[in-house]
C-alpha atoms as a PDB file:
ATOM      1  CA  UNK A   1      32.932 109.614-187.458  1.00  0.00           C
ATOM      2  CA  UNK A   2      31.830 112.780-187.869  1.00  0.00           C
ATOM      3  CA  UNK A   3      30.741 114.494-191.440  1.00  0.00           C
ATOM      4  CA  UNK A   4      31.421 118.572-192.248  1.00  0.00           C
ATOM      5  CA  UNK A   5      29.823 119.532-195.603  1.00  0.00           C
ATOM      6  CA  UNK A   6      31.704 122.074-197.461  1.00  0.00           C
ATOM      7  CA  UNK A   7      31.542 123.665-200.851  1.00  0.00           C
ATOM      8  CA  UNK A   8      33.816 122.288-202.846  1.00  0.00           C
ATOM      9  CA  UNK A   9      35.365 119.798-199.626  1.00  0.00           C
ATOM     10  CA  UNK A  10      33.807 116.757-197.723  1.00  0.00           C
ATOM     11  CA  UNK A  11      35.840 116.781-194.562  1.00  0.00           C
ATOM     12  CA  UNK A  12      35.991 113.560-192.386  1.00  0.00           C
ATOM     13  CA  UNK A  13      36.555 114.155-188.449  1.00  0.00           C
ATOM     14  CA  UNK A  14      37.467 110.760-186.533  1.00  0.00           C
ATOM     15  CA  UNK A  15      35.800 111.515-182.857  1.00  0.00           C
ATOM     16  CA  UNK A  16      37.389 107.830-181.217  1.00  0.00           C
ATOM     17  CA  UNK A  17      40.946 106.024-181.014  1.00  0.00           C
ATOM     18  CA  UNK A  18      39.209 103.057-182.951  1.00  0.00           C
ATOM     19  CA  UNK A  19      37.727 105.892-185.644  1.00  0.00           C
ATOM     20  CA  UNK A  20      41.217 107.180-185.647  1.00  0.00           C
ATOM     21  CA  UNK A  21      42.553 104.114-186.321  1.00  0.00           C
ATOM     22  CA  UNK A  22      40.289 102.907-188.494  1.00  0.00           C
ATOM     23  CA  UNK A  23      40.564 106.065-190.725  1.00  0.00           C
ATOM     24  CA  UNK A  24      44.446 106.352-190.525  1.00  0.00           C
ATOM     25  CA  UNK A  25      44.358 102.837-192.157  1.00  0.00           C
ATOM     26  CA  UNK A  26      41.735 103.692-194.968  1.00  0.00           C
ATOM     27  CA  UNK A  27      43.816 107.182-195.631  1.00  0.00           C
ATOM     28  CA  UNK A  28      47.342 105.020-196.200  1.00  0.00           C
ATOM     29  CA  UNK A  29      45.531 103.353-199.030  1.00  0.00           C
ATOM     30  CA  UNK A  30      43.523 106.070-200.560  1.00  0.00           C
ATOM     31  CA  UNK A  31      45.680 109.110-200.342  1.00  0.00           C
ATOM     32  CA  UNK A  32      45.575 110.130-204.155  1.00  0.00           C
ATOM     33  CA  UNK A  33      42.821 108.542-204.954  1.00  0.00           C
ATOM     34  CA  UNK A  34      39.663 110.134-207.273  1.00  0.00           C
ATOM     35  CA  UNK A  35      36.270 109.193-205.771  1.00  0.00           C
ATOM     36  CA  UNK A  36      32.633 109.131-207.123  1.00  0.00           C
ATOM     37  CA  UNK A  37      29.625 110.421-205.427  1.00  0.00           C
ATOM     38  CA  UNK A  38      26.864 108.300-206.836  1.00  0.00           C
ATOM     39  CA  UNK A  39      23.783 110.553-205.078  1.00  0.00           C
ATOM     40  CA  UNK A  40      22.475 108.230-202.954  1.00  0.00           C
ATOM     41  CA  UNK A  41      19.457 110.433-201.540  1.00  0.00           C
ATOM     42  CA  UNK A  42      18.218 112.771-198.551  1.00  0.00           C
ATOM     43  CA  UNK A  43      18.872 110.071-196.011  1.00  0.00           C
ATOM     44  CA  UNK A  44      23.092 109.530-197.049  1.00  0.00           C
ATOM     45  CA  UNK A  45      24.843 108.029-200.158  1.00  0.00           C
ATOM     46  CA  UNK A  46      28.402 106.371-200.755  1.00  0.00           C
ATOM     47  CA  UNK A  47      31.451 107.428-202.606  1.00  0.00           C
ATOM     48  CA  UNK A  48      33.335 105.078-204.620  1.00  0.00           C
ATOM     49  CA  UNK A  49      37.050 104.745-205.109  1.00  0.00           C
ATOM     50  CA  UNK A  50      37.981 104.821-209.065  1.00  0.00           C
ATOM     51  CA  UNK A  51      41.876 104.793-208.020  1.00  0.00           C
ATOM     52  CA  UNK A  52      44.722 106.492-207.917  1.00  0.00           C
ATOM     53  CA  UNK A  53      44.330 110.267-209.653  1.00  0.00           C
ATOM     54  CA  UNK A  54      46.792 109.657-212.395  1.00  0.00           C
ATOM     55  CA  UNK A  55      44.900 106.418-213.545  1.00  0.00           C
ATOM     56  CA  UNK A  56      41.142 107.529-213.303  1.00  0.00           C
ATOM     57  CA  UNK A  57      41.578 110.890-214.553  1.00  0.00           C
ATOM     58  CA  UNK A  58      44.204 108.986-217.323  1.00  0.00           C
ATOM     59  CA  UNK A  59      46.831 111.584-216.951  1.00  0.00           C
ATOM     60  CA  UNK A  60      49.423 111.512-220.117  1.00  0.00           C
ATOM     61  CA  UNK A  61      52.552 109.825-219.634  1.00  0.00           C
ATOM     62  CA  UNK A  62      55.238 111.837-221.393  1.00  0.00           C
ATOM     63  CA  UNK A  63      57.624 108.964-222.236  1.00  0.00           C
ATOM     64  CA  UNK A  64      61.219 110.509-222.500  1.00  0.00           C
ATOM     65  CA  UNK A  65      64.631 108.919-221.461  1.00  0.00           C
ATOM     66  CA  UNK A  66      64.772 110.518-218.004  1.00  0.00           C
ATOM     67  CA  UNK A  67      61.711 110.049-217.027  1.00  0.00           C
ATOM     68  CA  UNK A  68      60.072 107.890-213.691  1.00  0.00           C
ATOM     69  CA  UNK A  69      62.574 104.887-213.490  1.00  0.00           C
ATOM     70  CA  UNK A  70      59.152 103.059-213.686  1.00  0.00           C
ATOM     71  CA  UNK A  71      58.059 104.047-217.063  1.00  0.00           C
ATOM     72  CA  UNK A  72      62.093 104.119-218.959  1.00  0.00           C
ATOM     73  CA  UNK A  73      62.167 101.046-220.860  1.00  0.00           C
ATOM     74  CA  UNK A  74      59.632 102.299-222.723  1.00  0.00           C
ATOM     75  CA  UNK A  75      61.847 104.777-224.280  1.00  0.00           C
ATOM     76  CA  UNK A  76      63.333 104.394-227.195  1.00  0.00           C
ATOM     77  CA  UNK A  77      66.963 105.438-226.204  1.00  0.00           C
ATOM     78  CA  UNK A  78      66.454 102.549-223.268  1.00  0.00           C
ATOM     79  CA  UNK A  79      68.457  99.429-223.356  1.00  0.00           C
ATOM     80  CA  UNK A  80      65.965  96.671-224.192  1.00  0.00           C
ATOM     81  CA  UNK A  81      67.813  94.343-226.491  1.00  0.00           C
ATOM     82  CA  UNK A  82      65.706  92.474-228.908  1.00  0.00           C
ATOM     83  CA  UNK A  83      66.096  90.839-232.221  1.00  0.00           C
ATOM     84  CA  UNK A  84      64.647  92.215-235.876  1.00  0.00           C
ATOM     85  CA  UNK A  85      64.503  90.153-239.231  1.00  0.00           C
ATOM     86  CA  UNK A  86      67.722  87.956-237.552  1.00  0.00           C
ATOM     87  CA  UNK A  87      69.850  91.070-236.072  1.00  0.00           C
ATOM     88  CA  UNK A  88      69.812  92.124-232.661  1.00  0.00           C
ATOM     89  CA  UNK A  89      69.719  95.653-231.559  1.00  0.00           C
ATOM     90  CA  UNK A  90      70.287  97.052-228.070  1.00  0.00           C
ATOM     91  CA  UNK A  91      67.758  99.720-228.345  1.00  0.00           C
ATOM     92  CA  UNK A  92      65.380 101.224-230.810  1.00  0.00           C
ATOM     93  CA  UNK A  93      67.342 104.248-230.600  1.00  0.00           C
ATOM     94  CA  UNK A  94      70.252 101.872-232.475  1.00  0.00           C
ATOM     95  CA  UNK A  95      68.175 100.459-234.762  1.00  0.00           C
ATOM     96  CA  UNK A  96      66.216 103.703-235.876  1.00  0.00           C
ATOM     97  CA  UNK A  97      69.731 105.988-236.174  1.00  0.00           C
ATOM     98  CA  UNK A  98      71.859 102.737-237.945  1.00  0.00           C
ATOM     99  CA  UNK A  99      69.407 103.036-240.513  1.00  0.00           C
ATOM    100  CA  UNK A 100      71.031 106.112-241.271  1.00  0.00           C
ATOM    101  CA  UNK A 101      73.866 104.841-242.787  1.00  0.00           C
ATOM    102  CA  UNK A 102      74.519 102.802-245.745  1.00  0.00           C
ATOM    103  CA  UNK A 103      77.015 100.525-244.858  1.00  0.00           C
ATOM    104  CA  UNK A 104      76.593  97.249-242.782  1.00  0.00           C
ATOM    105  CA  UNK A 105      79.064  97.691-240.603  1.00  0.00           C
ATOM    106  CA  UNK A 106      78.096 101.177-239.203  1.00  0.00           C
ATOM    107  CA  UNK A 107      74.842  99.797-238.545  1.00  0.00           C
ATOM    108  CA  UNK A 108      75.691  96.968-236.581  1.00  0.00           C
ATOM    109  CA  UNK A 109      78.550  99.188-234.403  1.00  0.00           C
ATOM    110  CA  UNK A 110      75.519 101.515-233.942  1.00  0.00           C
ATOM    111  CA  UNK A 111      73.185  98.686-233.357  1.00  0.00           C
ATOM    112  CA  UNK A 112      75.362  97.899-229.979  1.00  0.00           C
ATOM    113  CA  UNK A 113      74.111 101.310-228.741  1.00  0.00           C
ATOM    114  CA  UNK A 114      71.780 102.617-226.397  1.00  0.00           C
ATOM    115  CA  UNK A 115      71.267 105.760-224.017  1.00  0.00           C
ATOM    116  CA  UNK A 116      72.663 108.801-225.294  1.00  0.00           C
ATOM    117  CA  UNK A 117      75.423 107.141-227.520  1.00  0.00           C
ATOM    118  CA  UNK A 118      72.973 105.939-229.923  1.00  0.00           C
ATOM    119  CA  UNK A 119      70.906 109.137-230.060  1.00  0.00           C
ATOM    120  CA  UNK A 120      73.944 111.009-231.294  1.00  0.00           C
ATOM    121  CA  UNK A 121      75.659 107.882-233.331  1.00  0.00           C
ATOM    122  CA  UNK A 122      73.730 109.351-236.685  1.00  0.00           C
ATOM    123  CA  UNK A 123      76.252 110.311-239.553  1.00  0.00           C
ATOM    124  CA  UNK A 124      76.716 114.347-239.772  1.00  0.00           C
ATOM    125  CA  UNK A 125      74.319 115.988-242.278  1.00  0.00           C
ATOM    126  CA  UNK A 126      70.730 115.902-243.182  1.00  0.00           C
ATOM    127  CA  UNK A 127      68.854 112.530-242.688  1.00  0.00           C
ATOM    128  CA  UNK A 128      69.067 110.543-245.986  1.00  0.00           C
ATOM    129  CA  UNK A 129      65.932 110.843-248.214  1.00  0.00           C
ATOM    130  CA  UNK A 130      66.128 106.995-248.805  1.00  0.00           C
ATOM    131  CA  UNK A 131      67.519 103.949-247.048  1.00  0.00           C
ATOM    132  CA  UNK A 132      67.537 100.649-248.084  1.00  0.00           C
ATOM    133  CA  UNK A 133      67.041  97.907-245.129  1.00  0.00           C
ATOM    134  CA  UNK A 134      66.882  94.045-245.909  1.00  0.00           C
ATOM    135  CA  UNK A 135      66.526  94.173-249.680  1.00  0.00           C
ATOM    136  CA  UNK A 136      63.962  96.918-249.589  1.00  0.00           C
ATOM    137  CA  UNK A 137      64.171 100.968-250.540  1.00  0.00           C
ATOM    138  CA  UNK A 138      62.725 103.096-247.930  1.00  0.00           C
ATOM    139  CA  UNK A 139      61.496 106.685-248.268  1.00  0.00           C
ATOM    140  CA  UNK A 140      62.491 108.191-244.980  1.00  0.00           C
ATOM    141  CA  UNK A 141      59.246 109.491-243.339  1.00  0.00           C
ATOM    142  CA  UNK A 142      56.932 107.529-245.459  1.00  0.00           C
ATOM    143  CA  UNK A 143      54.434 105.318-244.199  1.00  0.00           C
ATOM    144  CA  UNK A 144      55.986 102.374-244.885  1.00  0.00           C
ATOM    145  CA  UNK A 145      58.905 103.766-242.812  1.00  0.00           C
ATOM    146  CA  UNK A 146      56.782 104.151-239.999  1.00  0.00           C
ATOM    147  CA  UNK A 147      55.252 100.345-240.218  1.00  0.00           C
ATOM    148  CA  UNK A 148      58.803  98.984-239.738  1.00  0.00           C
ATOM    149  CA  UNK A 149      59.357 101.417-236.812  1.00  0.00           C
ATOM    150  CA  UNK A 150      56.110  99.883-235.749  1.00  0.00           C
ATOM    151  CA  UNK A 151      57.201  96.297-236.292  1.00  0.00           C
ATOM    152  CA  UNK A 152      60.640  97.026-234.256  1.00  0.00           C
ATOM    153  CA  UNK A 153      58.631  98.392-231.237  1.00  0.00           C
ATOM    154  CA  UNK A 154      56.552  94.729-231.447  1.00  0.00           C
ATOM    155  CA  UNK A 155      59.617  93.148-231.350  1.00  0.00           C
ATOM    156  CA  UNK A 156      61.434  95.279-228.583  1.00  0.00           C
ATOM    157  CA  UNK A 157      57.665  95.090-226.545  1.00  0.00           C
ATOM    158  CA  UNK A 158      57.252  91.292-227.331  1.00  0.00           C
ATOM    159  CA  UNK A 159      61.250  90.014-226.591  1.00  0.00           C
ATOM    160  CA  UNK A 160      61.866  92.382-223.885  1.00  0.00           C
ATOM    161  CA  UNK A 161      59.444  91.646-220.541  1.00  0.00           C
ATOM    162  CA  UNK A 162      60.883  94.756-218.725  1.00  0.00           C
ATOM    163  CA  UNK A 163      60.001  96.589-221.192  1.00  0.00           C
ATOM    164  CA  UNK A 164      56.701  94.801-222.061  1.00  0.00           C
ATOM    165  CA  UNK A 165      55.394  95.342-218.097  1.00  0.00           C
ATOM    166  CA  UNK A 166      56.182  99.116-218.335  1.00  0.00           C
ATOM    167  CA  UNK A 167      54.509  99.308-221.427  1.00  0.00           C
ATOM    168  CA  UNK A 168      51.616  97.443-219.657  1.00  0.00           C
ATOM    169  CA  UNK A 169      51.606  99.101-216.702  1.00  0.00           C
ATOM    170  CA  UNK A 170      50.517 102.466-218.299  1.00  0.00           C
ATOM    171  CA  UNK A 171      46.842 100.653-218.385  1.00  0.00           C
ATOM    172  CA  UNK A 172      44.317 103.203-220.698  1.00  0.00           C
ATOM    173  CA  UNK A 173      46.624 106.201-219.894  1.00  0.00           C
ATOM    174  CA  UNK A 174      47.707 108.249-222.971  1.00  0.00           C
ATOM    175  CA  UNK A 175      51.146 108.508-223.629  1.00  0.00           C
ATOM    176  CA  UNK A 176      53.007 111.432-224.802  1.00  0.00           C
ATOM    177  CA  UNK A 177      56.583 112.191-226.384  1.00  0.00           C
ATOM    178  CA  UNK A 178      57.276 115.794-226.062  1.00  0.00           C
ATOM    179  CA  UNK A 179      60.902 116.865-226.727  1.00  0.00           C
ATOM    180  CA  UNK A 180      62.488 119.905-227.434  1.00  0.00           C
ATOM    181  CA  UNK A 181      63.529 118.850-231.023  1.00  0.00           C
ATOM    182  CA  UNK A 182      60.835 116.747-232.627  1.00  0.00           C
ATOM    183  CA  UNK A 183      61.322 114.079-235.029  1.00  0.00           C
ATOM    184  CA  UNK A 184      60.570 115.071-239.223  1.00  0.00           C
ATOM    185  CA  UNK A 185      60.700 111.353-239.973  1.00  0.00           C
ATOM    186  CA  UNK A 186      58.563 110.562-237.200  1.00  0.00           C
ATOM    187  CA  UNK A 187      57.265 113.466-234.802  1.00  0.00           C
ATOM    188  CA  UNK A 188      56.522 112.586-231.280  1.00  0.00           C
ATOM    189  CA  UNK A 189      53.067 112.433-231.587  1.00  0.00           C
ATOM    190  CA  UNK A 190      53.169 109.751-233.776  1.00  0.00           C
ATOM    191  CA  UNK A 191      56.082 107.816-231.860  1.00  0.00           C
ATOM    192  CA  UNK A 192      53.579 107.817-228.941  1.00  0.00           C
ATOM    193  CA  UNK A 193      50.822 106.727-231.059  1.00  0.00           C
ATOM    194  CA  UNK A 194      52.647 103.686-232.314  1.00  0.00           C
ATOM    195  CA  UNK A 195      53.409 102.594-228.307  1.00  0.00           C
ATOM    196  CA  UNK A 196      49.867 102.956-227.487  1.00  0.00           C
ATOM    197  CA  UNK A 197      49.021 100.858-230.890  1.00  0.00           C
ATOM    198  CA  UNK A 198      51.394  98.229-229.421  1.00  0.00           C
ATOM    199  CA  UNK A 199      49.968  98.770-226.147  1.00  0.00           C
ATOM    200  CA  UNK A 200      46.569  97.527-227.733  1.00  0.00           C
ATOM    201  CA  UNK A 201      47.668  94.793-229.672  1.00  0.00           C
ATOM    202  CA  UNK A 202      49.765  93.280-226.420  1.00  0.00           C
ATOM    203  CA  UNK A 203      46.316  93.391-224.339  1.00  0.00           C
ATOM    204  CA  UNK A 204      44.475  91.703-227.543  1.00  0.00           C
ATOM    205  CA  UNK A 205      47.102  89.226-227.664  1.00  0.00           C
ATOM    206  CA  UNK A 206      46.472  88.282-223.933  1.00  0.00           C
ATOM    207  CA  UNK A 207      43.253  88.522-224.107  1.00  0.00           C
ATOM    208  CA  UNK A 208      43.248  86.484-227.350  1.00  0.00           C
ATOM    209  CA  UNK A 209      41.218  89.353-229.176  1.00  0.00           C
ATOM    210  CA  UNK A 210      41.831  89.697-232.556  1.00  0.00           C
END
């Protein structure tokens, strides 16, 4: 196997049909991959895989509903049916909009919803300054308002295993949730902040970290 030393490249040039093969085989599994020259010295030194690109250079996830099939029940508009305080919900998306409305009813039809039908299932007009939601008075936007959105994503995350591998599967990576209309009750940089928080506390949990 033969070395050329570039600036800027290391190119590898296979010289025999066993190099060749040899190489073609390594290539299939590394293409992608970020590697690590550790110096070594005069004589030769090693580089070491650290994996694929989007993993050891932790790459941001932007997690929106039509994103990498991979990565979707993450989203909050996907359907990941879980149950909350002894209702069940089809998506976050249904949960988070039913809150909207006053009456029982419209929540649970809302509830049902997922996808695109719950993101536009809110009533017409401004978002409510308050809600109330099992026996308590919310202030939309406040920070208690944003711990139950947090304890619905634990729920969706801990009920739903689909859901709970993709979560998973993002590893250290930061997550994102760019859209073209943010959130005022809660922006995307906090939505993404709260998966990531539930990212953590999933890995504690299996861990058994407190």
């Amino acid at each position: 196997m033969r070395v050329i030393l570039k600036t800027g490249i290391l190119v590898f040039a296979a010289e025999t049909e066993d190099e060749r093969a040899q190489f073609a085989a390594w290539s299939e599994t590394t293409r992608g991959h970020v590697f690590y020259f550790d110096g070594g010295s005069a004589k030769g030194g090693a580089l070491r895989d650290l994996g694929p690109r989007e993993e050891a250079c932790r790459e941001p996830i932007n997690i929106v509903y039509d994103i990498e099939e991979q990565w979707l029940p993450i989203s909050n508009l996907a359907e990941t049916p879980f149950t909350l305080r002894d209702k069940t919900y089809a998506s976050i998306e249904g949960f988070w909009q039913g809150l909207k409305y006053p009456l029982e009813e419209d929540r649970r039809r809302v509830a049902a919803l997922s996808g695109r039908d719950a993101k536009f299932a809110a009533p017409k007009g401004p978002t409510p300054a308050t809600f109330s939601y099992d026996g308590r008075t919310y202030v939309a936007g406040s920070a208690n308002h944003r711990a139950l959105m947090l304890q619905a994503c634990r729920a969706k995350f801990t009920q739903h295993l689909p859901a709970q591998k993709a979560l998973l599967s993002t590893g250290e990576r930061p997550l994102t949730h760019r859209v073209r209309r943010d959130s005022k009750t809660i922006p995307g940089a906090l939505m993404a902040e709260i998966w990531m928080r539930v990212r953590s506390w999933l890995k504690n949990r299996e861990t058994g970290a407190s």
